[in-house]
Each structure stands twice: as C-alpha cells, then as structure tokens.
N, C-alpha and C. Protein backbone atom coordinates (compact mmCIF):
# COMPACT_ATOMS: atom_id res chain seq x y z
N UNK A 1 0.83 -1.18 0.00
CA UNK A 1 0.00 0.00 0.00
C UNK A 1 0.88 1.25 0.00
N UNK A 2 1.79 1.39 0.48
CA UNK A 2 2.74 2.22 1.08
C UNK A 2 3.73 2.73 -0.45
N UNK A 3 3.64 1.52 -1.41
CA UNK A 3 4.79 2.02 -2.45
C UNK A 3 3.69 2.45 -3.61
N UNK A 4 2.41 2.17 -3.43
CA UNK A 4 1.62 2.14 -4.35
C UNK A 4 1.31 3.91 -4.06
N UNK A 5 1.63 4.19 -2.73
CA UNK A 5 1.03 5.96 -2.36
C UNK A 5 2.42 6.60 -3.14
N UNK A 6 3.50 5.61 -2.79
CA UNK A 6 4.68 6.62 -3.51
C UNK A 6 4.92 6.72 -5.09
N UNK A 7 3.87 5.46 -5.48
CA UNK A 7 4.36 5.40 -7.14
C UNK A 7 3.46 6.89 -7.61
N UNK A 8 1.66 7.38 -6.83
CA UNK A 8 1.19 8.24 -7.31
C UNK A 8 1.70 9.41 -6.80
N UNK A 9 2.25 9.50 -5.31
CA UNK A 9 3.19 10.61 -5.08
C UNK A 9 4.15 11.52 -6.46
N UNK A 10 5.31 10.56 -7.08
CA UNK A 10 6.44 10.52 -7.61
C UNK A 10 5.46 10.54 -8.96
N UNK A 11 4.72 10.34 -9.61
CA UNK A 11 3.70 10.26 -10.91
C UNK A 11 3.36 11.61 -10.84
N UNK A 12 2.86 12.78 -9.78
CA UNK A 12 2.48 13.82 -10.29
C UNK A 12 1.04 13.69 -10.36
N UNK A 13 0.35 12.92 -11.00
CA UNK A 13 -0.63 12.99 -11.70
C UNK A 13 -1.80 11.68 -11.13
N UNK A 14 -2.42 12.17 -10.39
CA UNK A 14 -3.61 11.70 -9.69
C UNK A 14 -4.54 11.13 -10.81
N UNK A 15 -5.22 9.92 -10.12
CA UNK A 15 -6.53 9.31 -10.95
C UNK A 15 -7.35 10.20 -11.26
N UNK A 16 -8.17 10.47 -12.18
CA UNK A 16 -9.61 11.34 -12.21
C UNK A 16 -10.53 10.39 -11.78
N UNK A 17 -11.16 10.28 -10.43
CA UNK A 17 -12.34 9.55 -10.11
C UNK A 17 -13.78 10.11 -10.35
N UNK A 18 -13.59 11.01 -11.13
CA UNK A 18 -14.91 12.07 -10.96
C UNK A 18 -15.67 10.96 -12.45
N UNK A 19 -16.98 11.13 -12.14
CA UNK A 19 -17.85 10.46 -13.05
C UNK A 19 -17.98 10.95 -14.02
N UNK A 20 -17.65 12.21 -14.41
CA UNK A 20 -17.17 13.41 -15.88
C UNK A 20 -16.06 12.82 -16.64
N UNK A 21 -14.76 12.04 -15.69
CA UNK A 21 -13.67 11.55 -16.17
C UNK A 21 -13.73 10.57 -17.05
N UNK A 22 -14.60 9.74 -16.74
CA UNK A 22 -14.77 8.04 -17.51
C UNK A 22 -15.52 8.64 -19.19
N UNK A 23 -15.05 7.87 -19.65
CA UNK A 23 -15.11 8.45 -21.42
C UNK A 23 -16.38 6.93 -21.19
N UNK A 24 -16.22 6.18 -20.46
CA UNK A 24 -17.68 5.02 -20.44
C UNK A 24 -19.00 5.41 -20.36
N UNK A 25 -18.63 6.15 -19.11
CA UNK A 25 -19.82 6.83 -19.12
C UNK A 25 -20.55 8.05 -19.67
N UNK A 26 -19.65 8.71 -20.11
CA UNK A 26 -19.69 9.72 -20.74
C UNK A 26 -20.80 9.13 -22.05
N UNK A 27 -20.23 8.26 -22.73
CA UNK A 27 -20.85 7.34 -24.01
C UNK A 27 -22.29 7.35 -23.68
N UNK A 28 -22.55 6.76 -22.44
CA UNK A 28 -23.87 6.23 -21.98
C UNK A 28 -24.74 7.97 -21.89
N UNK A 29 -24.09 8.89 -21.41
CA UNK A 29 -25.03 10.02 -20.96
C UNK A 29 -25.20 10.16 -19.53
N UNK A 30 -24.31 9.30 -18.73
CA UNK A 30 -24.60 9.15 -17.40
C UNK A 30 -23.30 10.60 -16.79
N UNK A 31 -24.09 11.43 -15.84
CA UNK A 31 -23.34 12.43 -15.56
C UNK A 31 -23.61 12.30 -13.68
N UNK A 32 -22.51 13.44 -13.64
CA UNK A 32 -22.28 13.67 -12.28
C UNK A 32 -23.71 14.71 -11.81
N UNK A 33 -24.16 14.05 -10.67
CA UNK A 33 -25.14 15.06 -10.23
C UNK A 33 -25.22 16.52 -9.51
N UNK A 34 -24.07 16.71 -9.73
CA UNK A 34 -23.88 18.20 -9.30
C UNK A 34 -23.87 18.98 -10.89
N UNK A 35 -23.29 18.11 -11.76
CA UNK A 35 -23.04 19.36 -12.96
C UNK A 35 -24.42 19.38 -13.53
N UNK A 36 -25.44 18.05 -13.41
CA UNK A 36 -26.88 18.28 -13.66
C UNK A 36 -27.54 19.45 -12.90
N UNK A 37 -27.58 19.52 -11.88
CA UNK A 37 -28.12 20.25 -10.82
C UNK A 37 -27.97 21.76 -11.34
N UNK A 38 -26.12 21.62 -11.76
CA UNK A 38 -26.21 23.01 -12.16
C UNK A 38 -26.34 23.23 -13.88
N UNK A 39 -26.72 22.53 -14.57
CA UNK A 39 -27.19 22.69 -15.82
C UNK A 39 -29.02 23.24 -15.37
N UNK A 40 -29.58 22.34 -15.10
CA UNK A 40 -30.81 22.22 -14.67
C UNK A 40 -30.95 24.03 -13.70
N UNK A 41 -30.13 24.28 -13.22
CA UNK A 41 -30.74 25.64 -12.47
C UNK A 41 -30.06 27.09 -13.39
N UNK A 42 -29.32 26.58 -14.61
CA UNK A 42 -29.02 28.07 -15.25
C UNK A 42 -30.60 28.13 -16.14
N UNK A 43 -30.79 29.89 -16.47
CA UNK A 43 -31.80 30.52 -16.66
C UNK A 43 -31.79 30.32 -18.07
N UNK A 44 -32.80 29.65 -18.32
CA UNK A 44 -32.94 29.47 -19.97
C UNK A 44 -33.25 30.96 -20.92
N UNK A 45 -32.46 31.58 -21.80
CA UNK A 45 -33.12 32.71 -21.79
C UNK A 45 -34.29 32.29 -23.34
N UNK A 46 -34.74 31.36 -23.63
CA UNK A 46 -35.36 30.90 -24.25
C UNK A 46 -36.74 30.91 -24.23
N UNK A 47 -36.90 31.28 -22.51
CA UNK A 47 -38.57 30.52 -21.84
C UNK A 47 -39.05 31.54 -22.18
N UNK A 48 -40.51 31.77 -21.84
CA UNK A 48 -41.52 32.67 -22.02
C UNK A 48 -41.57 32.73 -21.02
N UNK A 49 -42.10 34.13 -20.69
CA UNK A 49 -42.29 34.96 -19.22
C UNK A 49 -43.72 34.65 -18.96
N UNK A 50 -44.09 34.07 -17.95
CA UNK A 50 -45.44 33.79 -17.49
C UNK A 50 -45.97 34.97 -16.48
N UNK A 51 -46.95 35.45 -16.60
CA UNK A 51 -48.21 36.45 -16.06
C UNK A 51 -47.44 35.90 -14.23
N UNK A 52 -47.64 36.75 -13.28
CA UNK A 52 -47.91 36.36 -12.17
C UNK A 52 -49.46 36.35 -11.92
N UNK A 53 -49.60 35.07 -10.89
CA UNK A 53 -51.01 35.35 -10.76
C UNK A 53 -51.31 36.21 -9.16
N UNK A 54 -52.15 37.10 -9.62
CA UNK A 54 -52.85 37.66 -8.61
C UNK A 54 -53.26 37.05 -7.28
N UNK A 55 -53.29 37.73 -6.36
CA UNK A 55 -53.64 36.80 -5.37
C UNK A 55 -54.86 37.20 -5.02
N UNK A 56 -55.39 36.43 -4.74
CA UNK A 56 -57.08 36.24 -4.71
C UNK A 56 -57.83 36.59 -3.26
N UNK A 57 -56.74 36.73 -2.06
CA UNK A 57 -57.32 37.32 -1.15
C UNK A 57 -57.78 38.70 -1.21
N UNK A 58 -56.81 39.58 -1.57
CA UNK A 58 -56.81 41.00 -1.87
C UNK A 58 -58.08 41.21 -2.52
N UNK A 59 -58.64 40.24 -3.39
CA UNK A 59 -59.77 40.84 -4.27
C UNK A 59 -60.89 40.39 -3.60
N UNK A 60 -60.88 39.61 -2.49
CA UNK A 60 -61.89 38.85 -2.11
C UNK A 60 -62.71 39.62 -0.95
C-alpha cells in the first residue's frame, strides 16, 4: 500500500475519479449530479415569461 502511495506521489498525476472523467460513461449520458443540478438551475433565456397570478385574497 505504502509504495503504491509513492508510485502516485512521484507520478504527479492523480486518478480522475470524478464520473465526468470516464469516457464510459460519458458514451452512456450518465453524468455527475452536481453538474446536472447546475445545468438544470441556469436561466434558460429561451422561456416565455409567465403572467404572475394575482392573489385572490386581496380581491376577495
């Protein structure tokens, strides 16, 4: 265990364990759920602006 920390020590260059890294999954479409999360919460500037609705006590 001990020479295996020094071979990545002396390598420089760490595994990519991140689920973005694997070109396998990548193929499939399978992503990390944080970069969804933040795809999913940028502002589409595409959408249509919807009416607010009134609130119905005020008129009541």
């Amino acid at each position: 265990m001990v020479l295996l920390c020094i071979g990545i020590l002396f390598k420089r260059k760490f595994p990519n364990t991140h689920v973005s890294g694997n070109k396998e999954m990548r193929k499939r479409g399978i992503g990390c759920v944080q970069s969804q999360d933040r795809e999913a919460r940028k502002e589409n500037p595409h959408r249509i602006a919807e009416r607010e609705k009134q609130d119905n006590t005020a008129n009541n």
